[in-house]
PDB file of N, CA and C in Angstrom:
ATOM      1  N   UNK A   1      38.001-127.822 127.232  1.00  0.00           N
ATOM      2  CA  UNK A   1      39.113-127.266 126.464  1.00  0.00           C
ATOM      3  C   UNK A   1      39.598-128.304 125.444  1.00  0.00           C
ATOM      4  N   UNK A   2      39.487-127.920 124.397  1.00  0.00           N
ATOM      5  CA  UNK A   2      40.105-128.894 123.171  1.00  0.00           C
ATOM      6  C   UNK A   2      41.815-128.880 123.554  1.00  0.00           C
ATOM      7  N   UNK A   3      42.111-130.105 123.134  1.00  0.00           N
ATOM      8  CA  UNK A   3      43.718-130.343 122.901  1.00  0.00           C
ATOM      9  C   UNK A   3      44.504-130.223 121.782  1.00  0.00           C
ATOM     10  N   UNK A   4      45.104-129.397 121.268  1.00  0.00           N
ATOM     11  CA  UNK A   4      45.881-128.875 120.315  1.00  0.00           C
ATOM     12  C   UNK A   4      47.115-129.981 120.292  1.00  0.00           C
ATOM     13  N   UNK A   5      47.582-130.070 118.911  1.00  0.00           N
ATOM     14  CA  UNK A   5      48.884-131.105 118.671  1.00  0.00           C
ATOM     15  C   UNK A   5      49.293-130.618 117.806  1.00  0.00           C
ATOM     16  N   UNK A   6      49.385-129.257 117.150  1.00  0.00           N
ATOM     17  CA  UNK A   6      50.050-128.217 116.441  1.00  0.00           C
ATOM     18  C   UNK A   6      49.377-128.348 115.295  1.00  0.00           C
ATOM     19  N   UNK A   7      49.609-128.050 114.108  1.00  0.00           N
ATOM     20  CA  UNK A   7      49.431-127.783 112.740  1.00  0.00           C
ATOM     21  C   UNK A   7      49.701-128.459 111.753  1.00  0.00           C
ATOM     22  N   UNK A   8      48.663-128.464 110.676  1.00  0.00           N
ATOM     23  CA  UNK A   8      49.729-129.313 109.215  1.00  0.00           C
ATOM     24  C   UNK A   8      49.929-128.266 108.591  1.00  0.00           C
ATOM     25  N   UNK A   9      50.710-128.680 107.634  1.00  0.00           N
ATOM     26  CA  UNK A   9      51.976-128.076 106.977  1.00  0.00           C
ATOM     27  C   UNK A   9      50.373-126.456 106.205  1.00  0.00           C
ATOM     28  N   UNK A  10      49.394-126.884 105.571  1.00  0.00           N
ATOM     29  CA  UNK A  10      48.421-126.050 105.448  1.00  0.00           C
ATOM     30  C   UNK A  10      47.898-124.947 106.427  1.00  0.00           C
ATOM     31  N   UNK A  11      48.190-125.269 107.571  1.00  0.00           N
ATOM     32  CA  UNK A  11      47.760-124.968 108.999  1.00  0.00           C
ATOM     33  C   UNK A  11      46.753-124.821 109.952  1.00  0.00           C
ATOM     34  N   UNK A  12      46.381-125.745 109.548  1.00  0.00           N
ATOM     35  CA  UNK A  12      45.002-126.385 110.045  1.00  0.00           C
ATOM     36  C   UNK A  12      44.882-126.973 111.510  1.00  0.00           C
ATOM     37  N   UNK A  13      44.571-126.776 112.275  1.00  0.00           N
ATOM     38  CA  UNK A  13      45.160-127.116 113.943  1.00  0.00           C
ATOM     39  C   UNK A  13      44.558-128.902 114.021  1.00  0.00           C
ATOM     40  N   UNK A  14      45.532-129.796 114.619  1.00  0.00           N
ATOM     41  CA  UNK A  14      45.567-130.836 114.673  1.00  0.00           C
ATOM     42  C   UNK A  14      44.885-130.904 116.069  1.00  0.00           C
ATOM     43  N   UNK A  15      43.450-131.726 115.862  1.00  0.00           N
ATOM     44  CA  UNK A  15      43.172-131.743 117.660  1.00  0.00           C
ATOM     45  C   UNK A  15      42.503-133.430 117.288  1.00  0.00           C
ATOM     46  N   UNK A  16      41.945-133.775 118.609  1.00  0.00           N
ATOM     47  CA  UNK A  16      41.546-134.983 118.560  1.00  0.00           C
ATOM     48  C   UNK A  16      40.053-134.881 117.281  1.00  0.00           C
ATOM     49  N   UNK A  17      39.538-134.423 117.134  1.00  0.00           N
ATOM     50  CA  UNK A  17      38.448-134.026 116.159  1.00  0.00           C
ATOM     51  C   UNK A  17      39.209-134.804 114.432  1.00  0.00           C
ATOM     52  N   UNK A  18      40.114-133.701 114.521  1.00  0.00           N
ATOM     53  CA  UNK A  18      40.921-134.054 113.022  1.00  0.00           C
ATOM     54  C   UNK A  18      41.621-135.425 113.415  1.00  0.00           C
ATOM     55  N   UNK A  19      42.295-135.901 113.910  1.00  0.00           N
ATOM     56  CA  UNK A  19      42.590-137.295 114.305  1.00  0.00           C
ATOM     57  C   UNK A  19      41.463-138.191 113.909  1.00  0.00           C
ATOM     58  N   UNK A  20      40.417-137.931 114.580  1.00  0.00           N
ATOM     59  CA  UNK A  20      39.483-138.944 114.250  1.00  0.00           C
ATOM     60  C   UNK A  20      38.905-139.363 113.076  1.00  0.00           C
ATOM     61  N   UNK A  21      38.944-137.770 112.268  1.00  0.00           N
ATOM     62  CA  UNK A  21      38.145-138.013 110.749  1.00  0.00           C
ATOM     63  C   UNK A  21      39.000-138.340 110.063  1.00  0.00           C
ATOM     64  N   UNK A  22      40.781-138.013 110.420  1.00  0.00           N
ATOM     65  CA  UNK A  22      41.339-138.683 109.381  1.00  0.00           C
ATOM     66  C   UNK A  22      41.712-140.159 109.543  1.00  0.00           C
ATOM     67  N   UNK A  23      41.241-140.930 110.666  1.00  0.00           N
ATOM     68  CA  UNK A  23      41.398-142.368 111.420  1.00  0.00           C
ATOM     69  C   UNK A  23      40.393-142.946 110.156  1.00  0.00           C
ATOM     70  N   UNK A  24      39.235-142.096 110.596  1.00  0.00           N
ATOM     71  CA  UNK A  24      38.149-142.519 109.700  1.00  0.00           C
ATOM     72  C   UNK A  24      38.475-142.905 108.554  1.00  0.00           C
ATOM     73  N   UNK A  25      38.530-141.711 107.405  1.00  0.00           N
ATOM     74  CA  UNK A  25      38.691-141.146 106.242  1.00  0.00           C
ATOM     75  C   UNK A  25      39.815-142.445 105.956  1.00  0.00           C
ATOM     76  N   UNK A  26      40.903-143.187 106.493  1.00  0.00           N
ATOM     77  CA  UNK A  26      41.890-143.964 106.235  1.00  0.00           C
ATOM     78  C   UNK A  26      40.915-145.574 106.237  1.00  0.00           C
ATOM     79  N   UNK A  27      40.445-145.252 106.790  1.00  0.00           N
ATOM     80  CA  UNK A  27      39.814-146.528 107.376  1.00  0.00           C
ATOM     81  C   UNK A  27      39.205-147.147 106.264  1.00  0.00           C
ATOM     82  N   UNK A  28      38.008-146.104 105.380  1.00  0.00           N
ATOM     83  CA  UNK A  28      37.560-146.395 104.657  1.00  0.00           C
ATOM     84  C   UNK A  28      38.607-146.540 103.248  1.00  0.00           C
ATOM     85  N   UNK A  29      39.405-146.225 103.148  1.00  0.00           N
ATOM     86  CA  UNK A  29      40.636-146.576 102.000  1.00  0.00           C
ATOM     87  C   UNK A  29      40.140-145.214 101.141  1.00  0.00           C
ATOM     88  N   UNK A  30      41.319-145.170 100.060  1.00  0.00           N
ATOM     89  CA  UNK A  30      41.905-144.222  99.515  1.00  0.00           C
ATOM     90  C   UNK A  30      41.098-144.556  97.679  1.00  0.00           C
ATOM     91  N   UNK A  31      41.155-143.986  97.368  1.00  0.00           N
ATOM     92  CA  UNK A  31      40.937-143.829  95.712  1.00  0.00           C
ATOM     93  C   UNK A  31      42.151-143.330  95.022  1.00  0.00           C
ATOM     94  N   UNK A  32      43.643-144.386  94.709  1.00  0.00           N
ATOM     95  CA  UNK A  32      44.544-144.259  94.322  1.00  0.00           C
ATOM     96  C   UNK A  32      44.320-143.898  93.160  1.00  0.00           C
ATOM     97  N   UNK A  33      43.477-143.622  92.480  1.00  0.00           N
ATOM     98  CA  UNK A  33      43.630-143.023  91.396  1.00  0.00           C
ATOM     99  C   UNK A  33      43.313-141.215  91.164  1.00  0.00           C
ATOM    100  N   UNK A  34      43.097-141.537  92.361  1.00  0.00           N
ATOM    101  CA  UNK A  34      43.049-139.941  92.313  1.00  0.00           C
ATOM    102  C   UNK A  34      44.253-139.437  92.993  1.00  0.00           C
ATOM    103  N   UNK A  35      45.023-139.346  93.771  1.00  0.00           N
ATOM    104  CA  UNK A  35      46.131-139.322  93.897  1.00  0.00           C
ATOM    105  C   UNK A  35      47.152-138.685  92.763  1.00  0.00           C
ATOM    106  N   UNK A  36      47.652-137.434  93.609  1.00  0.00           N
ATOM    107  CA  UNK A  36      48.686-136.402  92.681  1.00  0.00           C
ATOM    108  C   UNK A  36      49.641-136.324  92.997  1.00  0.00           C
ATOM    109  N   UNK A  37      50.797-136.980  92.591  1.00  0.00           N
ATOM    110  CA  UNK A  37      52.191-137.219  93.241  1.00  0.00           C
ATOM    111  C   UNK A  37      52.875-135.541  92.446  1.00  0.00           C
ATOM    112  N   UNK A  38      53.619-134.826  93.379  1.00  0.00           N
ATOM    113  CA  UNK A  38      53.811-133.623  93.394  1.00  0.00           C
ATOM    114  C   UNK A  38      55.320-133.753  93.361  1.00  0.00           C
ATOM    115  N   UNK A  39      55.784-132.837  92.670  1.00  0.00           N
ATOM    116  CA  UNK A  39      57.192-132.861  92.901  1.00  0.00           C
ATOM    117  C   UNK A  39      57.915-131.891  94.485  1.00  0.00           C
ATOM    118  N   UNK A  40      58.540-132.435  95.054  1.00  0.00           N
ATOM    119  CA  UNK A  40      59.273-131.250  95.918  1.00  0.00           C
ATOM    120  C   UNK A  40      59.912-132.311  97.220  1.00  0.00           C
ATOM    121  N   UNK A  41      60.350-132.068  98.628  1.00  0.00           N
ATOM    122  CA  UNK A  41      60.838-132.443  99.315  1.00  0.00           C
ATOM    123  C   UNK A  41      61.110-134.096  99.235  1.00  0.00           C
ATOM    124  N   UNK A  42      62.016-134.979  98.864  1.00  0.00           N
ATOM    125  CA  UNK A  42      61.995-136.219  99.539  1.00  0.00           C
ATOM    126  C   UNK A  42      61.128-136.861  98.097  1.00  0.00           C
ATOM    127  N   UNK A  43      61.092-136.165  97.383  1.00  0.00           N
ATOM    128  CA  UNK A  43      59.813-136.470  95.967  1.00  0.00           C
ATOM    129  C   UNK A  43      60.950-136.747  94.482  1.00  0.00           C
ATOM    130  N   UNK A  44      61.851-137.540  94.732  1.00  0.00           N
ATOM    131  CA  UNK A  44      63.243-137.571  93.730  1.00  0.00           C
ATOM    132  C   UNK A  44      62.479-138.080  92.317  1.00  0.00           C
ATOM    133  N   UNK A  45      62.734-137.403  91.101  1.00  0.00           N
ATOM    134  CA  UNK A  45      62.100-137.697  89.885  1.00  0.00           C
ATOM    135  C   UNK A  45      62.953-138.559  89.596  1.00  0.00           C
ATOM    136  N   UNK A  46      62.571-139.373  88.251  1.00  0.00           N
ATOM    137  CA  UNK A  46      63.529-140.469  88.131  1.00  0.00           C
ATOM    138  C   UNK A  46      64.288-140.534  87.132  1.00  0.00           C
ATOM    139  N   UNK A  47      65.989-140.840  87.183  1.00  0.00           N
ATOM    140  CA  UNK A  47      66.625-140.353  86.976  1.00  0.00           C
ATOM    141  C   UNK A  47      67.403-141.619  85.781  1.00  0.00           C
ATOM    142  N   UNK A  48      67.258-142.571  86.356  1.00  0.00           N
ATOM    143  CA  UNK A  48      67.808-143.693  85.489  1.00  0.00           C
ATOM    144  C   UNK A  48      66.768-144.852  86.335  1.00  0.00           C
ATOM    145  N   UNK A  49      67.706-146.110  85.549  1.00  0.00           N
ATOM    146  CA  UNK A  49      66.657-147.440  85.911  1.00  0.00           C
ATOM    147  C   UNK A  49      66.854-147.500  87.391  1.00  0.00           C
ATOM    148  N   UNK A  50      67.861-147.406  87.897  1.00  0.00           N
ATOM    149  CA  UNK A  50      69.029-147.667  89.151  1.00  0.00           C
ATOM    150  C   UNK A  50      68.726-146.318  90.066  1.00  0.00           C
ATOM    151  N   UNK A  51      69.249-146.584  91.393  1.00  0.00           N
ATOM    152  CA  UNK A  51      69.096-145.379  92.212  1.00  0.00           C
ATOM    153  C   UNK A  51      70.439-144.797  91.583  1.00  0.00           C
ATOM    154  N   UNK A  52      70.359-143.153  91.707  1.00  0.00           N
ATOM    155  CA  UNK A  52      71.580-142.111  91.228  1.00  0.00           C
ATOM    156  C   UNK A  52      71.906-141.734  92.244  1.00  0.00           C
ATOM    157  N   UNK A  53      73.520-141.315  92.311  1.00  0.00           N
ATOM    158  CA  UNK A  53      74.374-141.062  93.596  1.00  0.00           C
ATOM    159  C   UNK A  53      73.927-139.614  93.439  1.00  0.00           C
ATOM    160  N   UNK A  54      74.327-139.138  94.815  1.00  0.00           N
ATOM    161  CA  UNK A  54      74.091-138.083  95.303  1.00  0.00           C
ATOM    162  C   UNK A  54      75.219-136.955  95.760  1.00  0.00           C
ATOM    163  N   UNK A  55      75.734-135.739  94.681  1.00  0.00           N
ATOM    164  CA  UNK A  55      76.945-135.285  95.050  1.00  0.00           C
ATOM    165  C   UNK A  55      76.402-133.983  95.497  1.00  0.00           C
ATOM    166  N   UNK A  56      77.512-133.578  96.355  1.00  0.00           N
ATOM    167  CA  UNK A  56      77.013-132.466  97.183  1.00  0.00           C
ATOM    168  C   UNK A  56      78.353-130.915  96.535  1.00  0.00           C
ATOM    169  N   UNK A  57      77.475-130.193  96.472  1.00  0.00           N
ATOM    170  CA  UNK A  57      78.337-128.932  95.647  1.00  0.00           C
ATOM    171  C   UNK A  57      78.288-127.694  96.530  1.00  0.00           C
ATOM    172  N   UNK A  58      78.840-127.047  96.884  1.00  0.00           N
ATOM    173  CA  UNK A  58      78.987-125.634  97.539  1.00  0.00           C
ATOM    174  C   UNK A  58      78.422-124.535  96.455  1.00  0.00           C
ATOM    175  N   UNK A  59      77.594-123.806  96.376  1.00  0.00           N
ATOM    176  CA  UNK A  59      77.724-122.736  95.195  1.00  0.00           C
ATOM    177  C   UNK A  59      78.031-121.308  95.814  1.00  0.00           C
ATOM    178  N   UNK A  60      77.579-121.026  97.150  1.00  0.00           N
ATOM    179  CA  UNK A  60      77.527-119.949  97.496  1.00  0.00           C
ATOM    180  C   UNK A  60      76.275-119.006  97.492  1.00  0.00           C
ATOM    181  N   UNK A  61      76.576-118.331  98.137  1.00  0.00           N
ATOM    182  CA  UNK A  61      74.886-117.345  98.495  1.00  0.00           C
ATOM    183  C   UNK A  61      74.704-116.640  97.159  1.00  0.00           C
ATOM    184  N   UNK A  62      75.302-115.797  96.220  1.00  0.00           N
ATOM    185  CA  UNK A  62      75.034-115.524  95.081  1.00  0.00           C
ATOM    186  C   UNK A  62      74.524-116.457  93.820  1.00  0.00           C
ATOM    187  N   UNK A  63      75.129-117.066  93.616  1.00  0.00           N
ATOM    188  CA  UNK A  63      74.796-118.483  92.576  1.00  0.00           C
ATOM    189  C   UNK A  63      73.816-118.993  93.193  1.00  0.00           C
ATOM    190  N   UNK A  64      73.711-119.500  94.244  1.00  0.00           N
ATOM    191  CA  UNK A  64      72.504-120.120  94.677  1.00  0.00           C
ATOM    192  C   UNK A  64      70.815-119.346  95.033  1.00  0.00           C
ATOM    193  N   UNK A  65      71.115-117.976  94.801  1.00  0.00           N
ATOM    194  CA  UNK A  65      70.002-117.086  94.823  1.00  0.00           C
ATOM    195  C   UNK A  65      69.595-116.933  93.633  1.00  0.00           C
ATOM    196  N   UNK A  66      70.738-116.939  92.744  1.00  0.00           N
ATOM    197  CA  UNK A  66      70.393-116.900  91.111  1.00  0.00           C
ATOM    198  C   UNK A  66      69.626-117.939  90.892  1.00  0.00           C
ATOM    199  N   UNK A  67      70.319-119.349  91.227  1.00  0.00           N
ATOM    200  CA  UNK A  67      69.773-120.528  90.619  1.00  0.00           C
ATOM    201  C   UNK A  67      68.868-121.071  91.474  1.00  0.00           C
ATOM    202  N   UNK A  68      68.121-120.276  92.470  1.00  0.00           N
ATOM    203  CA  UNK A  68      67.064-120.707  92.722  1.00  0.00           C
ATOM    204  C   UNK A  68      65.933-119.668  91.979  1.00  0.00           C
ATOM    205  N   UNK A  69      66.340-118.856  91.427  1.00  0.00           N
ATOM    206  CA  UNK A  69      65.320-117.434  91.093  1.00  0.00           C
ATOM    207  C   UNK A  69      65.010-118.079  89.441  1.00  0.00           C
ATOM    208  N   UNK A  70      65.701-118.688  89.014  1.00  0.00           N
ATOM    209  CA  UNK A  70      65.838-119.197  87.216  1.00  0.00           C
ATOM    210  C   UNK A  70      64.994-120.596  87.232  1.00  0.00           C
ATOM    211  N   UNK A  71      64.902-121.485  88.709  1.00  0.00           N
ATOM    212  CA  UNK A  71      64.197-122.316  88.563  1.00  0.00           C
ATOM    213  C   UNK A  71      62.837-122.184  89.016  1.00  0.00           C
ATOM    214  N   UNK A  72      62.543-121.202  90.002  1.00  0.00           N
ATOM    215  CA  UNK A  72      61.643-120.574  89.823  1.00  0.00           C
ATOM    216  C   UNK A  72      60.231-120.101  88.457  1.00  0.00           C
ATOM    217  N   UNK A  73      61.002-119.837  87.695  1.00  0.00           N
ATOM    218  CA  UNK A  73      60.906-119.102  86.626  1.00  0.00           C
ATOM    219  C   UNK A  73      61.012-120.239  85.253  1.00  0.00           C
ATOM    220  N   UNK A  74      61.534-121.043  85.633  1.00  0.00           N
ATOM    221  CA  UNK A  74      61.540-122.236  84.406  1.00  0.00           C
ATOM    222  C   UNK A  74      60.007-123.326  85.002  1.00  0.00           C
ATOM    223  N   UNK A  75      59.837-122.895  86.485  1.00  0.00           N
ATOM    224  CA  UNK A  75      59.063-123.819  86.721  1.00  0.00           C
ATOM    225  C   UNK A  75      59.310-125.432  87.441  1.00  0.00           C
ATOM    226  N   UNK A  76      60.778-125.933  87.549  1.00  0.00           N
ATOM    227  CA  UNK A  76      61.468-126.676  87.980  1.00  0.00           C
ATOM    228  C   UNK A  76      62.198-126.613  89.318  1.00  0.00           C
ATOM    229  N   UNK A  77      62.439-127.895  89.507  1.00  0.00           N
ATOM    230  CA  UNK A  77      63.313-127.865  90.551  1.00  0.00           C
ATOM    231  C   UNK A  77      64.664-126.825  90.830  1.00  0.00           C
ATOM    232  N   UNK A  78      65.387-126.608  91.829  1.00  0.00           N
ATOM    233  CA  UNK A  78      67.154-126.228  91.534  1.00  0.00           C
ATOM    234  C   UNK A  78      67.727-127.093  91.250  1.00  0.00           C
ATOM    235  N   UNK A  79      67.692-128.373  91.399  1.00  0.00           N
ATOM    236  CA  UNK A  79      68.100-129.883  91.303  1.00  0.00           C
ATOM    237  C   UNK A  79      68.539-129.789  89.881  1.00  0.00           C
ATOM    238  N   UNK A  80      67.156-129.884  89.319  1.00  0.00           N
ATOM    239  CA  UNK A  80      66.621-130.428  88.020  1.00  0.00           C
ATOM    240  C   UNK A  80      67.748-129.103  86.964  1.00  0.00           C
ATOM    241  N   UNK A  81      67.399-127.944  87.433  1.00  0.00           N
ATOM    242  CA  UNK A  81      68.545-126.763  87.006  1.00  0.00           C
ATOM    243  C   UNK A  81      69.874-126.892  86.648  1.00  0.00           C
ATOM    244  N   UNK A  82      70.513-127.857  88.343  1.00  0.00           N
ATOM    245  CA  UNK A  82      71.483-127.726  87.848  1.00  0.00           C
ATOM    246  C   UNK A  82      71.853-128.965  87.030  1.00  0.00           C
ATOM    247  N   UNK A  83      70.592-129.998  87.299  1.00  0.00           N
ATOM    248  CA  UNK A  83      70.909-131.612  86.473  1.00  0.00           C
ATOM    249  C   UNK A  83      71.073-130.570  84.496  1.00  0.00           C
ATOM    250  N   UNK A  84      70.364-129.696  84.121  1.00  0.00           N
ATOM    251  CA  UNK A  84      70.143-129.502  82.601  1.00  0.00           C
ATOM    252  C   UNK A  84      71.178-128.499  82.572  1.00  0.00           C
ATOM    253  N   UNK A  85      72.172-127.448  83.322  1.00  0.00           N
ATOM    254  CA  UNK A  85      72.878-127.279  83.344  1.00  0.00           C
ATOM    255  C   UNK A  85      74.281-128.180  83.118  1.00  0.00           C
ATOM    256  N   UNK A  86      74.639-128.733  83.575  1.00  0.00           N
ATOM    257  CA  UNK A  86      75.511-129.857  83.772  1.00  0.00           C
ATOM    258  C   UNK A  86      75.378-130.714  82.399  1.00  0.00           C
ATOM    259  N   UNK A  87      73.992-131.072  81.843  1.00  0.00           N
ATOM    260  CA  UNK A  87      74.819-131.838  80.840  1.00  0.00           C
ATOM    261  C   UNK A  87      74.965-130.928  79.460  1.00  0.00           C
ATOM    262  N   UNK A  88      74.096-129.688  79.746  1.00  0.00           N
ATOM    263  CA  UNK A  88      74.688-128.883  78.400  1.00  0.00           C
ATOM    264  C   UNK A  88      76.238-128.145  78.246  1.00  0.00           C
ATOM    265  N   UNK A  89      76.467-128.472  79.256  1.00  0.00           N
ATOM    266  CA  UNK A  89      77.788-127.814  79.996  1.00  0.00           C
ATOM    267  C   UNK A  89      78.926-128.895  79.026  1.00  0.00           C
ATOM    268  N   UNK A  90      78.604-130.289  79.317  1.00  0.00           N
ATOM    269  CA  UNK A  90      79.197-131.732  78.977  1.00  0.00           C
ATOM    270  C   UNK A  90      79.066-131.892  77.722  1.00  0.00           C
ATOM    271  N   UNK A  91      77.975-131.688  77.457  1.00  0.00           N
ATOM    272  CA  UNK A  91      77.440-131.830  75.868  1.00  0.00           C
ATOM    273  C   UNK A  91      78.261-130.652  75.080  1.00  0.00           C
ATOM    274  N   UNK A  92      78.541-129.506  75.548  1.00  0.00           N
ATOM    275  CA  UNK A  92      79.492-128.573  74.516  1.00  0.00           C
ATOM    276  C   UNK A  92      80.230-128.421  74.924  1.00  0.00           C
ATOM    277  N   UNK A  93      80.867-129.214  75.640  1.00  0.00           N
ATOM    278  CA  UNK A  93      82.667-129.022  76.037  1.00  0.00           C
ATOM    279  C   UNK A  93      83.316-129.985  75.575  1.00  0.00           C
ATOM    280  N   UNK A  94      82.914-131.038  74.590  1.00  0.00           N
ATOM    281  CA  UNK A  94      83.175-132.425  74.539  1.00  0.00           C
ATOM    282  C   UNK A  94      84.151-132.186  73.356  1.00  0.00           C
TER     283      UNK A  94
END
């Protein structure tokens, strides 16, 4: 009986088999140049020279269905949405 250790995020079942080839596969090192840094979870684009503070906003289940459906659709983050929101907001209220 094989031993199961659940899934990757693709869902590919993690057993001692896949352990090993990817022990392997590490072993022999990486070709950093091939390497595709992706935007999304824990993946913060960069924002200034300095780390940027982090403010936390309530929008609500409506606004936030919107403004995830528009970034969707722009192709971007909600982040990034409401970062180009915010300064056109600043930029014509000035």
């Amino acid at each position: 009986m094989v031993k199961k250790y659940g899934t990757t995020p693709s869902g590919r079942e993690i057993t001692e088999e896949f352990i090993a080839d990817a022990v392997a596969e590490a072993e022999k090192g990486y070709d950093l140049t091939k390497v595709k840094l992706r935007a999304g979870p824990g993946r913060h684009p960069l924002l200034e020279s300095k780390a940027a503070p982090v403010e936390s906003v309530r929008l609500g289940v409506d606004l936030t269905r919107k403004a995830t459906e528009r970034a969707r659709i722009e192709g971007i983050t909600k982040a990034e949405l409401i970062r180009k929101a915010l300064r056109e907001y600043l930029q014509h209220s000035a």
